[in-house]
N, C-alpha and C. Protein backbone atom coordinates (compact mmCIF):
# COMPACT_ATOMS: atom_id res chain seq x y z
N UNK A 1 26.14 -2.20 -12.65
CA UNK A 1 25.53 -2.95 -13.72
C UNK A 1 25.12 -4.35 -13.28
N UNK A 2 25.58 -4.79 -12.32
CA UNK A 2 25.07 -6.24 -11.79
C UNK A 2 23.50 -6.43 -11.26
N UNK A 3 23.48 -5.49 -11.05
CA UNK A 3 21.82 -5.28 -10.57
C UNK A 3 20.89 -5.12 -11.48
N UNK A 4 21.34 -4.77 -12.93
CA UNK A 4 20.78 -4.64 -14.08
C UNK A 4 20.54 -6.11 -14.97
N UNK A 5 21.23 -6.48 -14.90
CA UNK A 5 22.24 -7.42 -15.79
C UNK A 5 23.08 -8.51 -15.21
N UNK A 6 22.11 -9.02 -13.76
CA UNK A 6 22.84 -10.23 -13.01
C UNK A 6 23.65 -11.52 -14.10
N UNK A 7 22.85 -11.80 -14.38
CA UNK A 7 23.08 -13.23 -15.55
C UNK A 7 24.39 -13.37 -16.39
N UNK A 8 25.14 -11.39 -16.53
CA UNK A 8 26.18 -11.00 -17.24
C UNK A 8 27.33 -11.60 -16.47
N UNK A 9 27.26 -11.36 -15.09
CA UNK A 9 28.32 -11.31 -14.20
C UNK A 9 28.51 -12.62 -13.66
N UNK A 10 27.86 -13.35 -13.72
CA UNK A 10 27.60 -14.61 -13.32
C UNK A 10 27.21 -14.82 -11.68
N UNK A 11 26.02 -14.15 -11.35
CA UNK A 11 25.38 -14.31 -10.24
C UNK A 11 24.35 -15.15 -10.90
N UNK A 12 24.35 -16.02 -9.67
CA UNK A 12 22.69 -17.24 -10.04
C UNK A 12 22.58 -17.54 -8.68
N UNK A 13 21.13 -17.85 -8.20
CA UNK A 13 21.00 -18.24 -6.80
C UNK A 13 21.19 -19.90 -7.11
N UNK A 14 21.34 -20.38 -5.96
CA UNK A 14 21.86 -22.14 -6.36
C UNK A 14 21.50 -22.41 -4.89
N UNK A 15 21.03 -23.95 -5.00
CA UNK A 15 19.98 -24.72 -3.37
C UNK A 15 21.63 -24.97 -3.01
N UNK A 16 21.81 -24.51 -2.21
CA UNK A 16 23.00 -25.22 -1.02
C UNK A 16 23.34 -26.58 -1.26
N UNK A 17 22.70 -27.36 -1.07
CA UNK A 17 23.13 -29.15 -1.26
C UNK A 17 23.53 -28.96 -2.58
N UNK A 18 23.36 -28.77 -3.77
CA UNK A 18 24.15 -28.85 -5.07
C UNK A 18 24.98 -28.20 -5.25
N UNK A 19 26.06 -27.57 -4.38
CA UNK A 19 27.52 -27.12 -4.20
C UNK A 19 27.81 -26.76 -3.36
N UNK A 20 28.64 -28.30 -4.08
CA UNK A 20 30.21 -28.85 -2.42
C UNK A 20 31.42 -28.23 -2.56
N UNK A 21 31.59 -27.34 -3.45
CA UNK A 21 32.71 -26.59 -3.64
C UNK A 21 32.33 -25.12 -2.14
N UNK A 22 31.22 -24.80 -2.24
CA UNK A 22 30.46 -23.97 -1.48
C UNK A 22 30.85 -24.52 -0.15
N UNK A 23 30.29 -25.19 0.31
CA UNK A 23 30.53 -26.00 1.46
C UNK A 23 31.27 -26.47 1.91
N UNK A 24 32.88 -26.55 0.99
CA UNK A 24 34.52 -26.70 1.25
C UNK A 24 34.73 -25.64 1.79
N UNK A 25 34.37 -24.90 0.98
CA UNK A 25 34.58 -23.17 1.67
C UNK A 25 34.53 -22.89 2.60
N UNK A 26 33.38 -22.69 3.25
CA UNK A 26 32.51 -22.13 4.74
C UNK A 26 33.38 -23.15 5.46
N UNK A 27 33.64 -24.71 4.93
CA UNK A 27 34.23 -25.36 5.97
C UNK A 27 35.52 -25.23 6.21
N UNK A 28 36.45 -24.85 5.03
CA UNK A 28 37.73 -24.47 5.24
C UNK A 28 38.02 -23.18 5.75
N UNK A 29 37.17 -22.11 5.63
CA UNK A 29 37.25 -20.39 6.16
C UNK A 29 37.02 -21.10 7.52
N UNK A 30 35.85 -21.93 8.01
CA UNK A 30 35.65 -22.09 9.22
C UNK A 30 36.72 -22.41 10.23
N UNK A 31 37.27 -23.17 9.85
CA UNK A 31 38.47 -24.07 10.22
C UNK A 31 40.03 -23.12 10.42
N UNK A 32 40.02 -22.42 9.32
CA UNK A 32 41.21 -21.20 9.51
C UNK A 32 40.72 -20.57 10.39
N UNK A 33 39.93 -19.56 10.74
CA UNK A 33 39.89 -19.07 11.53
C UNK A 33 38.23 -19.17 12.10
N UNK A 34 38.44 -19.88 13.18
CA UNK A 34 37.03 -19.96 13.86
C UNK A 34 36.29 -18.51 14.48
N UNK A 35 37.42 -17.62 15.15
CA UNK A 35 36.88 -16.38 15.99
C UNK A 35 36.05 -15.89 15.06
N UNK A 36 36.99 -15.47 14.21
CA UNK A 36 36.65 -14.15 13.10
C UNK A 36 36.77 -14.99 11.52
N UNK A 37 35.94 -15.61 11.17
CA UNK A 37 35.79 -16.01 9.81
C UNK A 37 35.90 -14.40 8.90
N UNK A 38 36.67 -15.33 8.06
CA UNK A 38 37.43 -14.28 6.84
C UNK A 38 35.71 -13.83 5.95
N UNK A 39 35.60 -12.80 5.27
CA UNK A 39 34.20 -12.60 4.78
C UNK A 39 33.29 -12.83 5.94
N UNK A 40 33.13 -12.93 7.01
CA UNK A 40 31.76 -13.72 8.16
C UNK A 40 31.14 -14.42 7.22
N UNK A 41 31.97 -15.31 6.90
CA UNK A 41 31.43 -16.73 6.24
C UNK A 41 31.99 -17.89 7.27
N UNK A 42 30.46 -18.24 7.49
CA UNK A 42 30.73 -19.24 8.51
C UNK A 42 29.25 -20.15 8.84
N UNK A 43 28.95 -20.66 8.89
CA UNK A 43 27.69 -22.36 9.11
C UNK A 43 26.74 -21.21 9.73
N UNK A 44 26.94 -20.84 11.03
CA UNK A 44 26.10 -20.30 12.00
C UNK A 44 25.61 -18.71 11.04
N UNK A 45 26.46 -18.33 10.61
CA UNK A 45 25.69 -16.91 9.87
C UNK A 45 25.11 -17.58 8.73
N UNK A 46 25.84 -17.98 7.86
CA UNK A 46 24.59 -18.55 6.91
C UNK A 46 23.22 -19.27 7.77
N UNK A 47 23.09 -19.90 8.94
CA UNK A 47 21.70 -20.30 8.75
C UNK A 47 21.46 -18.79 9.55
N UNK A 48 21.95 -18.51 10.10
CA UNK A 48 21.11 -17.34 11.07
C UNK A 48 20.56 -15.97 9.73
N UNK A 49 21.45 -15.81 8.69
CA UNK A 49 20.95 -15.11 7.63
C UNK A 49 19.83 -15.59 6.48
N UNK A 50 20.15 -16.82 6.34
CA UNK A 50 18.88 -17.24 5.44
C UNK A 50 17.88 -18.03 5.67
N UNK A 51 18.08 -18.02 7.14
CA UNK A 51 16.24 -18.41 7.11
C UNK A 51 15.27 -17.47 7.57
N UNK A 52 14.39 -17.84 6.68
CA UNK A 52 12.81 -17.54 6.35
C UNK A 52 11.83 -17.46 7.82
N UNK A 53 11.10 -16.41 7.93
CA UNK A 53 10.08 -16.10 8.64
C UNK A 53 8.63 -17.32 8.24
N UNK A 54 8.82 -18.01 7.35
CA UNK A 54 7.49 -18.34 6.46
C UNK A 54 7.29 -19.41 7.26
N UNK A 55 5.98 -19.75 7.78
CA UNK A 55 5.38 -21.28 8.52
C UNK A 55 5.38 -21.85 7.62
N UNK A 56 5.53 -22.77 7.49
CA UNK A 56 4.67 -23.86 6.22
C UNK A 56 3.59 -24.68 6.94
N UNK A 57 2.66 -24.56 6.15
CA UNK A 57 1.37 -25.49 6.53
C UNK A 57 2.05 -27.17 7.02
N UNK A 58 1.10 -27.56 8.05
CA UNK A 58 1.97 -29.19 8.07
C UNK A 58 3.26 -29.10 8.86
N UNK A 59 4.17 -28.37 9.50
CA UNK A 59 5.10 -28.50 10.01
C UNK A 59 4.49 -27.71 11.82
N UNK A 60 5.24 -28.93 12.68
CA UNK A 60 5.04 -28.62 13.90
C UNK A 60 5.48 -27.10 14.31
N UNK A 61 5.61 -26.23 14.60
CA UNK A 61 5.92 -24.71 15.15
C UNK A 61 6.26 -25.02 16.37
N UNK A 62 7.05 -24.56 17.42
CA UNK A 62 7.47 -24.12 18.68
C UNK A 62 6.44 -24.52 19.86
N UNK A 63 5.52 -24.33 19.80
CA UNK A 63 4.71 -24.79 20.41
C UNK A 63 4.64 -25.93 20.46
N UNK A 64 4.50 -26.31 19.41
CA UNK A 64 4.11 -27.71 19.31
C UNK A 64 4.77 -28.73 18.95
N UNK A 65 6.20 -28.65 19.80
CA UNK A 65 6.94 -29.10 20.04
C UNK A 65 7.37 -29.01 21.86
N UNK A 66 6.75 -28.56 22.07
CA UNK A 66 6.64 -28.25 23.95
C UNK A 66 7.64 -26.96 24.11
N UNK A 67 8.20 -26.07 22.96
CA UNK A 67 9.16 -24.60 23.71
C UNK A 67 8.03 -23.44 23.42
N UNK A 68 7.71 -22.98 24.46
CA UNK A 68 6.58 -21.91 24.72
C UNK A 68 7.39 -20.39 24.92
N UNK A 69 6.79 -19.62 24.71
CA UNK A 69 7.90 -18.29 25.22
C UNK A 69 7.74 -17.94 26.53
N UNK A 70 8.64 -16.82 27.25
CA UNK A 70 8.27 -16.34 28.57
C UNK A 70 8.56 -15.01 28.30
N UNK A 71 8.24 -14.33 29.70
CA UNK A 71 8.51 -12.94 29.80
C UNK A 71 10.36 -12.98 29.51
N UNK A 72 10.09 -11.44 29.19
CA UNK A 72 12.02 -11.51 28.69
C UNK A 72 12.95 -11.03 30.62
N UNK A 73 11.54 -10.01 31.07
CA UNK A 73 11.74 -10.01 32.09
C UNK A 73 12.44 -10.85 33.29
N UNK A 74 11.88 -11.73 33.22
CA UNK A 74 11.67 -13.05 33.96
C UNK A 74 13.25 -13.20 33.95
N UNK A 75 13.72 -13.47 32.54
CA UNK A 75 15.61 -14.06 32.17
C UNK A 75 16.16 -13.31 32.67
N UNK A 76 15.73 -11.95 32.70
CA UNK A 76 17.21 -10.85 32.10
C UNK A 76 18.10 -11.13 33.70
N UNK A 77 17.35 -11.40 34.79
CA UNK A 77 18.65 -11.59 35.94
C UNK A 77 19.65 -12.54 35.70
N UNK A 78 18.84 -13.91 35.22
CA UNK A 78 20.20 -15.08 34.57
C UNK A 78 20.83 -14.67 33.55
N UNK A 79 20.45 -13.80 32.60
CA UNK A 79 21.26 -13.77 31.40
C UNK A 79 22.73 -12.59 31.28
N UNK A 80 21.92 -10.81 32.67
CA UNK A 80 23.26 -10.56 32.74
C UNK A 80 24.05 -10.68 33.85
N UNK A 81 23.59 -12.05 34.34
CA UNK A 81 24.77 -12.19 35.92
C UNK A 81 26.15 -12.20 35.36
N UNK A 82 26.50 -13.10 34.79
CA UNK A 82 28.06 -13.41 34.08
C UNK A 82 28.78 -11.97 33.73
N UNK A 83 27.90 -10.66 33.54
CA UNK A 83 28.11 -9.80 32.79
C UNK A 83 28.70 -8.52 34.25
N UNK A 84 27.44 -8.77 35.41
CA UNK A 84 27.95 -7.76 36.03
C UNK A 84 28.98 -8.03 36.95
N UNK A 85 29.60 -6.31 37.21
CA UNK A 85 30.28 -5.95 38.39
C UNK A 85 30.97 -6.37 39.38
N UNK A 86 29.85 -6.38 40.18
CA UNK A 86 29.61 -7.13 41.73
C UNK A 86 28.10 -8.14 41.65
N UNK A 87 28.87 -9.40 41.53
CA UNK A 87 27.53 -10.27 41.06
C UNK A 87 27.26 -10.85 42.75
N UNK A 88 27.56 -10.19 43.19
CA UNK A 88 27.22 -10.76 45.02
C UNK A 88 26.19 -10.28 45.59
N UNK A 89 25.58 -8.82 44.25
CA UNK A 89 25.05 -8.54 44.95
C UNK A 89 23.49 -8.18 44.10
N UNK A 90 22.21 -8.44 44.53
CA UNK A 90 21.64 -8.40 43.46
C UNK A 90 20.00 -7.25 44.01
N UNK A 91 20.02 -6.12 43.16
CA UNK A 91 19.49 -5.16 43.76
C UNK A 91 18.14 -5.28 43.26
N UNK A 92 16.92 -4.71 44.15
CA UNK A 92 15.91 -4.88 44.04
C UNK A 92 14.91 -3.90 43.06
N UNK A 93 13.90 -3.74 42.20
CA UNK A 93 13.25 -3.28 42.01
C UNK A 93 12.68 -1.92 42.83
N UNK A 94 13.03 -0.69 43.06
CA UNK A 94 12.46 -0.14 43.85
C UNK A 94 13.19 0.25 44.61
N UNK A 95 14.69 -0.59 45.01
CA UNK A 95 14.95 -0.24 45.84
C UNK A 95 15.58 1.44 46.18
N UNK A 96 16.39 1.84 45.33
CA UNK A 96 16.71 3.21 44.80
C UNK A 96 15.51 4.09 44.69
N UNK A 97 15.31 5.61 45.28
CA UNK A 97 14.55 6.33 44.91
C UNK A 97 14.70 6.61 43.29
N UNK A 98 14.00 7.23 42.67
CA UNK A 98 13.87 7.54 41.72
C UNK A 98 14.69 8.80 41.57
N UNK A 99 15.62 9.33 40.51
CA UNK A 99 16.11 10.13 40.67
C UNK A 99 15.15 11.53 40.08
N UNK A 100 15.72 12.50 40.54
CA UNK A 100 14.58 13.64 39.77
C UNK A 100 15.15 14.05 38.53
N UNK A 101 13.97 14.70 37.78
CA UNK A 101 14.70 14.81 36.38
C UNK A 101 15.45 16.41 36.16
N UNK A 102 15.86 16.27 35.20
CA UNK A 102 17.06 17.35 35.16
C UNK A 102 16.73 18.71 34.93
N UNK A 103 16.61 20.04 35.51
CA UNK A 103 16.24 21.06 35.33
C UNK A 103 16.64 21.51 33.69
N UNK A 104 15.61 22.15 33.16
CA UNK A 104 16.36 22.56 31.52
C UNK A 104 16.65 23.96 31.69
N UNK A 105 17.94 24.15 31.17
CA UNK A 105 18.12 25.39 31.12
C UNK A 105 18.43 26.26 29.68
N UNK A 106 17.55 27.64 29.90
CA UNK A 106 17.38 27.88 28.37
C UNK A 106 19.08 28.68 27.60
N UNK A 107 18.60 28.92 26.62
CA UNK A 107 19.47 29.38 25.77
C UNK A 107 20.41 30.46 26.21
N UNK A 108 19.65 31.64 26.70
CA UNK A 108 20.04 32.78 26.69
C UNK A 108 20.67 32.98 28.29
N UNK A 109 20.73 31.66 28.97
CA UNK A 109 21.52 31.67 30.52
C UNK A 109 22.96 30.68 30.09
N UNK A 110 22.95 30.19 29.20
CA UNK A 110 23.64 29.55 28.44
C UNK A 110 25.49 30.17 27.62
C-alpha cells in the first residue's frame, strides 16, 4: 500500500541540507562502523546513488576542466598489478598460442 498511498505512511522526498537529524545518522552509522555501514548507509553511497546523469546548461563538464578519458585498455596493467599472482612477471599480448576450441560432442555419444 505505500506505493499507492505514499503520503499515508509518511514517505516525502526532502533536499538533504534541510535534515540534520539525516545527516547525524549517516554520520553516526558512519562512525560505528566504517567497513560495513549498518543499512549501507554511508556519505560515499549516498552520493554515488543519487547523482544524476543530467548536464546542466552553464556548468563546466570534465573536459572542461582538463580530465579527458583514455582507453580502459591502456590502465588495466596498473589497475590489476596489486591484484596479481606473480606480479614479477608481466606477459605479453600474443605471447601464448591461442588455444583451440573445444570439440562438441553430441548427445547420443554422451
Amino acid at each position: 500500500y505505500i506505493r499507492k498511498f505514499p503520503e499515508e505512511y509518511g514517505y516525502r522526498r526532502m533536499d538533504i541540507d534541510w535534515t540534520p537529524l539525516f545527516k547525524l545518522k549517516v554520520s553516526v552509522v558512519e562512525t560505528l562502523s566504517p567497513g560495513y555501514p549498518f543499512g549501507n548507509l554511508h556519505w560515499e553511497g549516498l552520493e554515488k546513488e543519487h547523482t544524476s546523469d543530467i548536464v546542466l546548461p552553464g556548468l563546466p563538464t570534465m573536459e572542461d576542466i582538463g580530465v579527458y578519458p583514455c582507453e580502459m585498455e591502456s590502465r588495466m596493467a596498473w589497475e590489476i598489478r596489486p591484484f596479481k599472482q606473480e606480479s614479477h612477471y608481466d606477459e605479453m599480448v600474443g605471447e601464448f598460442p591461442e588455444p583451440p576450441p573445444p570439440t562438441p560432442i553430441s548427445v547420443a555419444n554422451a
